[in-house]
Protein backbone atom coordinates (compact mmCIF):
# COMPACT_ATOMS: atom_id res chain seq x y z
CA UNK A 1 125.85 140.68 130.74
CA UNK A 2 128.42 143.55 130.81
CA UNK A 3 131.86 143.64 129.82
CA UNK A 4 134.01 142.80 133.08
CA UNK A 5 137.97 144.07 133.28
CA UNK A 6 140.88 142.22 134.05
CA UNK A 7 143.28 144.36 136.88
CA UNK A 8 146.12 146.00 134.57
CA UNK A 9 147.87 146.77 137.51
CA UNK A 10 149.17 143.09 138.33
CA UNK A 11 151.18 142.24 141.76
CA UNK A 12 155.02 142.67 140.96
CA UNK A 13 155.58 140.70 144.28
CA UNK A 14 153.38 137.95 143.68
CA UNK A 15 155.74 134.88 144.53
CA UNK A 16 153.65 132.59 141.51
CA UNK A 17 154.41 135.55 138.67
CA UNK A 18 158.61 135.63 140.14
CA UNK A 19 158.92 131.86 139.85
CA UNK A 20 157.22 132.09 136.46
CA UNK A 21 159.39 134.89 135.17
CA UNK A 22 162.57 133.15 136.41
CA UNK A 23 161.85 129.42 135.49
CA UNK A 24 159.99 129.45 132.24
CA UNK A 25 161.00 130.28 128.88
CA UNK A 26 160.80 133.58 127.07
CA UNK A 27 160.03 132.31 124.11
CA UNK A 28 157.41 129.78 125.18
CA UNK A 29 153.54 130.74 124.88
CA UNK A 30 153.40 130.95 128.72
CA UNK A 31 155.61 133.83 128.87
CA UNK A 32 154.32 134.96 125.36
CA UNK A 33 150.86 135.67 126.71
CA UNK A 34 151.89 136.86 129.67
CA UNK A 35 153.33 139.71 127.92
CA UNK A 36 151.40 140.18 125.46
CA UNK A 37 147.94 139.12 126.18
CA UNK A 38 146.76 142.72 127.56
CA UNK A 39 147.80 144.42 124.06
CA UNK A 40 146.25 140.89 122.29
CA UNK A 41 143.23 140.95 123.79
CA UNK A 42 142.53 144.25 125.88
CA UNK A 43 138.78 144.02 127.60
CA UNK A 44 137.49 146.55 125.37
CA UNK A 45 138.27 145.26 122.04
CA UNK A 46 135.27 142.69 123.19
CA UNK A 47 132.74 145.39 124.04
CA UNK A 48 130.75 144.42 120.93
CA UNK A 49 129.50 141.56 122.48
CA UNK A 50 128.40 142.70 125.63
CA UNK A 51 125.57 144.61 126.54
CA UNK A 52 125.30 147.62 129.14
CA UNK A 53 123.04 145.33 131.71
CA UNK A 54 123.18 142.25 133.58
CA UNK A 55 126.35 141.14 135.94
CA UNK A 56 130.12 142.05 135.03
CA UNK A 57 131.15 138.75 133.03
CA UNK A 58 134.86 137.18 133.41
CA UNK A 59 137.25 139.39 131.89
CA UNK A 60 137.81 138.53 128.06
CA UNK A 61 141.22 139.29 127.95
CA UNK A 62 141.90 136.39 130.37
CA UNK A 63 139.37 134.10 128.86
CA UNK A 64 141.20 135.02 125.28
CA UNK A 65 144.14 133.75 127.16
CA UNK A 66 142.51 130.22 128.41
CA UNK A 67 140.87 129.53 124.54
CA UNK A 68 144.61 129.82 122.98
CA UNK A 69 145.81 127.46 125.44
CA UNK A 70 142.99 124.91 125.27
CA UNK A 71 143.42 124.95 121.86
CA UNK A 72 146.98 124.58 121.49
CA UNK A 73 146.74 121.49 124.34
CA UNK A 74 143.29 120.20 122.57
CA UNK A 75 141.37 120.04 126.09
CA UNK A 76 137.79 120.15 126.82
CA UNK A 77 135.75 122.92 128.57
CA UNK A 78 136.09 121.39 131.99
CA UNK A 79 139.28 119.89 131.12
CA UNK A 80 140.66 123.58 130.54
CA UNK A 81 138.74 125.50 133.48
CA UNK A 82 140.40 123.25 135.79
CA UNK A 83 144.12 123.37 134.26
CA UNK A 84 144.06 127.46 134.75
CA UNK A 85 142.79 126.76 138.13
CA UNK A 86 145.49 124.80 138.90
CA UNK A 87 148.43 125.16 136.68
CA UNK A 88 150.73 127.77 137.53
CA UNK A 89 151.93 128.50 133.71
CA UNK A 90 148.04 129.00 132.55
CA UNK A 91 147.54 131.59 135.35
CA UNK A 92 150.99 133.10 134.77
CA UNK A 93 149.76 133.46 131.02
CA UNK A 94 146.38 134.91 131.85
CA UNK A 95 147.74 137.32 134.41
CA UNK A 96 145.75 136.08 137.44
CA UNK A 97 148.98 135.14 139.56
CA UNK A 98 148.79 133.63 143.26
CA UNK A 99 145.20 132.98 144.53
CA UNK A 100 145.70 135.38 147.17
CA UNK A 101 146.25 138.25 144.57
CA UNK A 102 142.11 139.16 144.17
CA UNK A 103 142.13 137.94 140.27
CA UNK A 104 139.71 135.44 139.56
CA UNK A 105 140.70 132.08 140.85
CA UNK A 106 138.55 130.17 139.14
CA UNK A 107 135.50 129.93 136.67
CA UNK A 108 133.05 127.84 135.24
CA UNK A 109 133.16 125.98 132.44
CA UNK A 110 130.14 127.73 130.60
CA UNK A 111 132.09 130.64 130.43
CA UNK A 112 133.97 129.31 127.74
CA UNK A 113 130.91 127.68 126.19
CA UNK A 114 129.12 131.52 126.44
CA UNK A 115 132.29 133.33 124.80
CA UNK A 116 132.42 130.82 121.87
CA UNK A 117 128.99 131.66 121.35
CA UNK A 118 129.22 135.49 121.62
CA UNK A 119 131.71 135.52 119.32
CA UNK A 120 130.27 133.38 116.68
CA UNK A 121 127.33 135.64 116.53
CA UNK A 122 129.93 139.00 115.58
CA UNK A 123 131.68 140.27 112.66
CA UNK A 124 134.97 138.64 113.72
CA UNK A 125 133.89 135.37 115.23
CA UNK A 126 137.76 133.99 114.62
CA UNK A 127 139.39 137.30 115.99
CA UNK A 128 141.23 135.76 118.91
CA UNK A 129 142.81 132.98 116.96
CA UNK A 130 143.85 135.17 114.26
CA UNK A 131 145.29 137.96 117.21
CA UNK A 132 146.88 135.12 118.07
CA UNK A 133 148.47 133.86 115.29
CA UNK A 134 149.49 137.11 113.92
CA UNK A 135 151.37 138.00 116.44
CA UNK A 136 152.92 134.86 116.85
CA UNK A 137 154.37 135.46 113.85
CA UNK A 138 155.66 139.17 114.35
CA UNK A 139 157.34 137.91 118.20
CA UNK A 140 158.94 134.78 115.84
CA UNK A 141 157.43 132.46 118.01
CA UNK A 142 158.39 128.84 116.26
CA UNK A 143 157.59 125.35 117.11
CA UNK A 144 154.90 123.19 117.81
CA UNK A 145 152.83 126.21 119.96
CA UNK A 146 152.32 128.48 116.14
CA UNK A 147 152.05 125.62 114.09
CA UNK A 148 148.77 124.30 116.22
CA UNK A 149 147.95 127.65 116.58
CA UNK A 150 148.22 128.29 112.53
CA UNK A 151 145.76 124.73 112.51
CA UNK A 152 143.29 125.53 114.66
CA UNK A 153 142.53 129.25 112.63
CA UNK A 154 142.58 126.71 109.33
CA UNK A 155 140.59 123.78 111.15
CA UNK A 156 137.85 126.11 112.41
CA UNK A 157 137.30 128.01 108.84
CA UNK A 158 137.31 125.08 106.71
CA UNK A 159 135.23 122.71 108.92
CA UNK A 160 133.14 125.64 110.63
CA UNK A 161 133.09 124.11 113.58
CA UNK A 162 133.54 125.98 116.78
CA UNK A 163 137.16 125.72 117.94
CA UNK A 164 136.75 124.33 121.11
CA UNK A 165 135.02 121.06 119.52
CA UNK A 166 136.46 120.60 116.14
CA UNK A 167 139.93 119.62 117.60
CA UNK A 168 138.79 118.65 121.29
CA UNK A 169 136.53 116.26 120.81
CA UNK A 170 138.35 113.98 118.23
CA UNK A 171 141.25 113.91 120.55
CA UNK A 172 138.73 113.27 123.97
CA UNK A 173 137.65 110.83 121.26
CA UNK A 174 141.03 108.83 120.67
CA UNK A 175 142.35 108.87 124.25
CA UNK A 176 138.85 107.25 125.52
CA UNK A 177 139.62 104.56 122.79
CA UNK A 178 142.88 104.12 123.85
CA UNK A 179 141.58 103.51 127.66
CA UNK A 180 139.02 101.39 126.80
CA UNK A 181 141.77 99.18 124.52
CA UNK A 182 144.30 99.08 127.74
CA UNK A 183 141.33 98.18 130.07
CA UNK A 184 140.35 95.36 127.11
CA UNK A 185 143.54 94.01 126.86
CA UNK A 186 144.46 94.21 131.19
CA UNK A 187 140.88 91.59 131.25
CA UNK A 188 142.38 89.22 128.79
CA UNK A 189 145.66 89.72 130.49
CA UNK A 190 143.87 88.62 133.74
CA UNK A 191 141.63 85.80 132.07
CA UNK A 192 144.17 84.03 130.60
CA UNK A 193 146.08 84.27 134.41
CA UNK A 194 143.34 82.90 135.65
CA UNK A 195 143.25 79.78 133.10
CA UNK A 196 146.47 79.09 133.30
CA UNK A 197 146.03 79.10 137.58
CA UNK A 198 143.18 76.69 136.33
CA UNK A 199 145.02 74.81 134.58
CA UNK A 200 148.24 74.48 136.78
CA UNK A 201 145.37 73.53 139.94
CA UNK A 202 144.10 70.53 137.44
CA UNK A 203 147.48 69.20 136.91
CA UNK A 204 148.29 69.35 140.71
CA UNK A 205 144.84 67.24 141.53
């Protein structure tokens, strides 16, 4: 696979960047990435783990942008391919824009399974996290968006687990047991309704 690149030239008129730019934040990670993510994570800085054949992969720079964000909102693969397909603030911060702009629209899930995998085969398997996190610092970004981005750098080197599991799963892990206790207790909710209807239906005959 070769080393696709994102467009640097950007739509100044796209009408999803404007509302962006005038709604959200400067200081959030939205608008942080979205002005920082081509010096972050330019295309070429991930040429080592491409090859010269094959088809033109998604652009790393915007994939870069997608693994921050699933990390910092602990979603799954899927979970997180369909959030920058549909969330305005994810595209804003990977620099797609509008879907009428010719960036990518969409992607598959794999390519975030691929990239992890790429990159833990290289010399700097952590290097977007740290990019990251390091500049998060410099731009005095505060709050809850560095401090989970300052635990998932620490999570994934003490646990070596790749980053898109070792915090993902445990919390795909707590909000299925948290559905499966509100479904529990909405049965005994409705079995004790229906003893009680049993009951009142006794009394009455």
């Amino acid at each position: 696979m070769t080393l696709g690149a994102a467009d640097r030239q950007g739509n100044l008129l796209d009408d999803m960047t404007q509302f962006c730019d005038r709604t959200l934040a400067k200081d959030s990670i939205y608008a942080f990435l979205h002005r920082e993510r081509e010096r972050l994570f330019p295309d070429e800085a991930f040429a080592d783990l491409f090859t010269e054949d094959g088809r033109r992969s998604v652009p790393p720079s915007i994939v870069a942008a997608v693994m921050v964000l699933q990390r910092l909102e602990g979603l799954s693969d899927r979970e997180a391919v369909d959030r920058y397909a549909f969330d305005a603030r994810w595209r804003y911060a990977s620099g797609v824009g509008s879907y009428d702009t010719g960036g990518w629209a969409t992607f598959s899930h794999t390519v975030l399974v691929d990239m992890r995998e790429r990159l833990r085969g290289s010399e700097r398997p952590d290097r977007v996290f740290e990019i990251a996190l390091d500049a998060a610092k410099q731009a005095g970004l505060v709050g809850k968006a560095r401090a989970r981005l300052d635990a998932a750098l620490r999570r994934g080197r003490d646990d070596g687990h790749d980053h898109a599991h070792s915090f993902g799963d445990p919390q795909r892990v707590e909000a299925r047991r948290r559905r499966t206790a509100r479904r529990a207790a909405g049965r005994a909710h409705e079995r004790g309704r229906l003893r009680e209807l049993g009951q009142a239906a006794d009394r009455l005959g």
